[in-house]
C-alpha atoms as a PDB file:
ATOM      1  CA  UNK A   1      21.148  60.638   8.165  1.00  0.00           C
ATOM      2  CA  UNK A   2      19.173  62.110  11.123  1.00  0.00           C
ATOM      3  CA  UNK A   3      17.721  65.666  11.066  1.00  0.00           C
ATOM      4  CA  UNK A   4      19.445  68.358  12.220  1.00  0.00           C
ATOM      5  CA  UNK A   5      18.396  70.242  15.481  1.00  0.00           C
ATOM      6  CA  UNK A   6      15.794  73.035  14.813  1.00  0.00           C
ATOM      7  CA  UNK A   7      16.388  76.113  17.060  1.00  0.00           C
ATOM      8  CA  UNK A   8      13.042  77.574  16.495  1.00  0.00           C
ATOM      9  CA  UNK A   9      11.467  74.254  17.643  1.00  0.00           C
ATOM     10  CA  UNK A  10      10.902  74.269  21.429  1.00  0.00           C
ATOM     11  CA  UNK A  11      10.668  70.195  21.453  1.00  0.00           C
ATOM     12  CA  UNK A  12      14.311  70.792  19.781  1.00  0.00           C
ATOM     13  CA  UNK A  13      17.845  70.753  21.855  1.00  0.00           C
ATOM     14  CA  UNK A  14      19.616  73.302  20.879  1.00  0.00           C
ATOM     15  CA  UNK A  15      23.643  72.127  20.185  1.00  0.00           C
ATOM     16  CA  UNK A  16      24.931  71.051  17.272  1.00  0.00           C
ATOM     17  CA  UNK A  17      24.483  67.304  15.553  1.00  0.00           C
ATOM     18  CA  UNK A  18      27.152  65.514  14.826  1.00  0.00           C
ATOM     19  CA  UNK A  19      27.633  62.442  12.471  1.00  0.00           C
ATOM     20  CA  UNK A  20      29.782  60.093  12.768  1.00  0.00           C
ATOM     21  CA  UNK A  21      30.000  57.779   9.646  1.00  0.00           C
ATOM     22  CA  UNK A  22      31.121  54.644   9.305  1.00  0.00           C
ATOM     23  CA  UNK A  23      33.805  53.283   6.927  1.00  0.00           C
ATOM     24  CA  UNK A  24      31.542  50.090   5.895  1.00  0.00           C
ATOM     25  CA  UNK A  25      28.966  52.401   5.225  1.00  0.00           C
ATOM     26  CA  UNK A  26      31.092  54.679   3.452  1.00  0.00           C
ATOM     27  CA  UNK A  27      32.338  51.281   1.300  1.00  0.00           C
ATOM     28  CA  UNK A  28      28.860  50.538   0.228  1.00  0.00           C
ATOM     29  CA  UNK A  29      28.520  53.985  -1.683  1.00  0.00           C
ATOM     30  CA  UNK A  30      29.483  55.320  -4.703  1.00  0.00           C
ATOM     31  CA  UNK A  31      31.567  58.588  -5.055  1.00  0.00           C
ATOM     32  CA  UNK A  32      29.296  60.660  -5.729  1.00  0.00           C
ATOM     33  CA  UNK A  33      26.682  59.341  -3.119  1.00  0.00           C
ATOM     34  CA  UNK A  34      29.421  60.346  -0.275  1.00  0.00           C
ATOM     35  CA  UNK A  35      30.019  63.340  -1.240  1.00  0.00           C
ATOM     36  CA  UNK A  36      26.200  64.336  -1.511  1.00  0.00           C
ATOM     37  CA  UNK A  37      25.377  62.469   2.106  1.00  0.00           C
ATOM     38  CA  UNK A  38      28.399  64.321   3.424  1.00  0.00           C
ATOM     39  CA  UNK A  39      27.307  67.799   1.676  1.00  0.00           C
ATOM     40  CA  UNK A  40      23.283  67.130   2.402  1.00  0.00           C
ATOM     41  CA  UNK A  41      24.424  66.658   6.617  1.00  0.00           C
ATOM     42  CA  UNK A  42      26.882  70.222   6.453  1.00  0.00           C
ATOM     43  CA  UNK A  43      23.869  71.444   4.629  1.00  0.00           C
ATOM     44  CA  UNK A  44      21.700  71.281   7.550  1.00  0.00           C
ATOM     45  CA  UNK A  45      24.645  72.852  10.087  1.00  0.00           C
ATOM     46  CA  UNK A  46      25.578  69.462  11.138  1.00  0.00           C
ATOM     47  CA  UNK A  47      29.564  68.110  12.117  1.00  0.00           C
ATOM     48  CA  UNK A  48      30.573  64.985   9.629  1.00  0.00           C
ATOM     49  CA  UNK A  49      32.972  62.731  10.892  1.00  0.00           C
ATOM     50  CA  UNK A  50      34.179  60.503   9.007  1.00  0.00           C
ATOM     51  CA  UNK A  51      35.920  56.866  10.553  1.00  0.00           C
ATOM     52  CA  UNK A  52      38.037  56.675   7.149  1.00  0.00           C
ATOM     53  CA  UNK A  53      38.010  59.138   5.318  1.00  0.00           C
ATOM     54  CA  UNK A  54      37.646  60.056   1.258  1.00  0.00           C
ATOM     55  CA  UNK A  55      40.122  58.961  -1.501  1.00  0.00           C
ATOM     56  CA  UNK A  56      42.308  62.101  -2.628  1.00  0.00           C
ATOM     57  CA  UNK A  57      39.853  62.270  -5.856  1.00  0.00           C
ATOM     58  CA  UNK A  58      36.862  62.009  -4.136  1.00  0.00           C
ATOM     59  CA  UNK A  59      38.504  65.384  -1.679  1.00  0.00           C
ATOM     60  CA  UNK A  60      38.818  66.792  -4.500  1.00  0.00           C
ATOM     61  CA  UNK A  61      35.269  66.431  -5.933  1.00  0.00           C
ATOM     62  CA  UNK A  62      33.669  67.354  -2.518  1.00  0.00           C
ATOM     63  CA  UNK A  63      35.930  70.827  -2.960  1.00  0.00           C
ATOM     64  CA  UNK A  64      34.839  71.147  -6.348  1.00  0.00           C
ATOM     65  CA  UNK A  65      31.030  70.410  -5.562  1.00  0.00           C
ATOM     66  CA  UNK A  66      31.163  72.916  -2.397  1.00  0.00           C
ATOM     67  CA  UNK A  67      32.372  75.517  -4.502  1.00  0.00           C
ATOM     68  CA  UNK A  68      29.233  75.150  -7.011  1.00  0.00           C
ATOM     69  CA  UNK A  69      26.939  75.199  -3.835  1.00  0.00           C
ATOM     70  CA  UNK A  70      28.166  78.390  -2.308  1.00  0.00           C
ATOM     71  CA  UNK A  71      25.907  80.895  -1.908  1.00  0.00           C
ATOM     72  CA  UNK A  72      26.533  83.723   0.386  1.00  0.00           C
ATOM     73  CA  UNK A  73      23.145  83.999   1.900  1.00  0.00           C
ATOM     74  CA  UNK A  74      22.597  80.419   2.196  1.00  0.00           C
ATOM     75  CA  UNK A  75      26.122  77.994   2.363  1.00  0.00           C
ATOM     76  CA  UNK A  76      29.026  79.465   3.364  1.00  0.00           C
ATOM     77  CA  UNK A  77      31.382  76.301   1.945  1.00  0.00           C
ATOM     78  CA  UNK A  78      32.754  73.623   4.268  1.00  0.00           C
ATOM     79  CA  UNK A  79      35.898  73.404   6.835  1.00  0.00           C
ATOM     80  CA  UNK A  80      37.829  69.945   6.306  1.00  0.00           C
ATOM     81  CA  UNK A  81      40.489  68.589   8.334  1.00  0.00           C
ATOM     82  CA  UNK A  82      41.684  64.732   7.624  1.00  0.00           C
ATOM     83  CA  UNK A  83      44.738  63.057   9.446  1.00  0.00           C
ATOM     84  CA  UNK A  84      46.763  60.153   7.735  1.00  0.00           C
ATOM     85  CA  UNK A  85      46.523  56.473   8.709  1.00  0.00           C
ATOM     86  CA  UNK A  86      49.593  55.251  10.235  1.00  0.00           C
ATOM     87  CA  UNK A  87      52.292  54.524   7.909  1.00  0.00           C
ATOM     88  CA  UNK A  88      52.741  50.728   7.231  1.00  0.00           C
ATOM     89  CA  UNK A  89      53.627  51.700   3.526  1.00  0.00           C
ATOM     90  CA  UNK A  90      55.391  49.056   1.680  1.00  0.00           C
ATOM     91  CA  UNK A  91      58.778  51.345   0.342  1.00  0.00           C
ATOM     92  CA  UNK A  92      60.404  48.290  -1.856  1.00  0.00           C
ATOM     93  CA  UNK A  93      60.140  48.936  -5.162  1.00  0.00           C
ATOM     94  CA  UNK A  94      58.121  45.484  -5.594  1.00  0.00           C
ATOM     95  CA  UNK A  95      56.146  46.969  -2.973  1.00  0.00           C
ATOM     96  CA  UNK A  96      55.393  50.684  -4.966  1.00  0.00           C
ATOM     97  CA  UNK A  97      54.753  48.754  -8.366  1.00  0.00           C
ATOM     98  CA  UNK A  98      51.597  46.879  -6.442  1.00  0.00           C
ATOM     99  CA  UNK A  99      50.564  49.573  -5.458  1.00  0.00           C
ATOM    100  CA  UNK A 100      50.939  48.583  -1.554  1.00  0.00           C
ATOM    101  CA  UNK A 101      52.237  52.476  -0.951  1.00  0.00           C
ATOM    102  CA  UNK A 102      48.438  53.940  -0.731  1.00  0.00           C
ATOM    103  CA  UNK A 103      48.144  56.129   2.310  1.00  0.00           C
ATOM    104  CA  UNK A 104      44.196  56.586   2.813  1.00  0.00           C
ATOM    105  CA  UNK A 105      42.908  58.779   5.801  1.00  0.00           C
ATOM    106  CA  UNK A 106      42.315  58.017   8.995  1.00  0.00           C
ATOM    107  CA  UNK A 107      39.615  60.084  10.302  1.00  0.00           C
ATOM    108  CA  UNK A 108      37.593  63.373   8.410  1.00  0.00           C
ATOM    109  CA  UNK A 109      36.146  66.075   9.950  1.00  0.00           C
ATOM    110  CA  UNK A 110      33.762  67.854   7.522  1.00  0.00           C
ATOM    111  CA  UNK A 111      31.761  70.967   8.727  1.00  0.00           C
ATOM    112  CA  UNK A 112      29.736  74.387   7.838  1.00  0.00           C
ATOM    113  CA  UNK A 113      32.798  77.091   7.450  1.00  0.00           C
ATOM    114  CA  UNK A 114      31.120  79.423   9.717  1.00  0.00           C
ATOM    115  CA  UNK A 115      30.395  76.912  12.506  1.00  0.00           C
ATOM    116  CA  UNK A 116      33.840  75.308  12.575  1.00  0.00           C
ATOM    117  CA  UNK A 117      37.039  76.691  13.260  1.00  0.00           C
ATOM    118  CA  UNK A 118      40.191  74.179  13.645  1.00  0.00           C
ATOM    119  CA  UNK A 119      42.514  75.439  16.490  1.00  0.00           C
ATOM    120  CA  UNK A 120      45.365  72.256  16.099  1.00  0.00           C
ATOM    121  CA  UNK A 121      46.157  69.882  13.955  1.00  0.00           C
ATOM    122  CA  UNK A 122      48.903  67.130  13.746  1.00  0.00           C
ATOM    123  CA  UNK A 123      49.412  63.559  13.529  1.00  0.00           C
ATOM    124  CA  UNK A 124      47.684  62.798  16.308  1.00  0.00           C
ATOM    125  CA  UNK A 125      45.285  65.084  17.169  1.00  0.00           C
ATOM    126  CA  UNK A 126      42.394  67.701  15.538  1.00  0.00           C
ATOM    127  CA  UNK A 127      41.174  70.240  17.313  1.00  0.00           C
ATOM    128  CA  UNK A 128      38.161  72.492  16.685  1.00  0.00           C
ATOM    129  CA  UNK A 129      35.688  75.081  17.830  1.00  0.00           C
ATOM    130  CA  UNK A 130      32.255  74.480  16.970  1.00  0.00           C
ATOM    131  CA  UNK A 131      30.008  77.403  17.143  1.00  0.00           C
ATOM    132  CA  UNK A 132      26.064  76.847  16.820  1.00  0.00           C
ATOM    133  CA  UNK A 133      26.442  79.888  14.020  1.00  0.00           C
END
């Protein structure tokens, strides 16, 4: 992932960076190596978004590993705000026993927790305030 912007560096724009991640390159990693790219880029004060989203467990580990990484000088945790893939769930019970009811996510947005602030959310839509800090 690219470097985030350095305000100190006059050769620098100042904004924020924002990444926006692919779902094949989210498919060629393991759990573990998303949640550490994904952590690594809010790390540096940049936006993650993310074209598919994580698995429920692996939202839960990303929690879990932000929580360990909080420090109040330093990392102030993440914001996180996913919207669900349309529904083309298979309800027959055939259906269910496949497994063919998954719902995975449809689009992440991961950020620092004092740099993002979501204003809306709903089906449709996500929207946020991005401060610089």
């Amino acid at each position: 992932m690219p470097h985030a912007t350095n305000a100190d560096d006059p050769d620098t724009p100042d904004g924020v960076q924002i990444d926006l991640i692919s779902g094949e390159r989210m498919d060629s990693l393991a759990s573990m190596e998303k949640i550490r790219m994904i952590l690594d880029g809010v790390h540096e004060g940049n936006i993650v978004i993310l074209e598919e989203g994580l698995s429920p467990d692996e939202e839960s580990k990303l929690i879990e590993v932000t929580m360990s990484e909080i420090s109040p000088d330093e990392f102030n945790g993440i914001e996180i705000e996913t919207y669900p893939k349309s529904s083309t769930r298979d309800s027959s019970l055939l259906g269910r026993i496949m497994g063919n009811n998954e719902s995975t996510a449809k689009l992440t947005v991961i950020g620092p927790a004092n740099q993002i602030e979501t204003l809306h959310k709903d089906e449709t839509l996500i929207s946020a305030l991005v401060s610089r800090d």
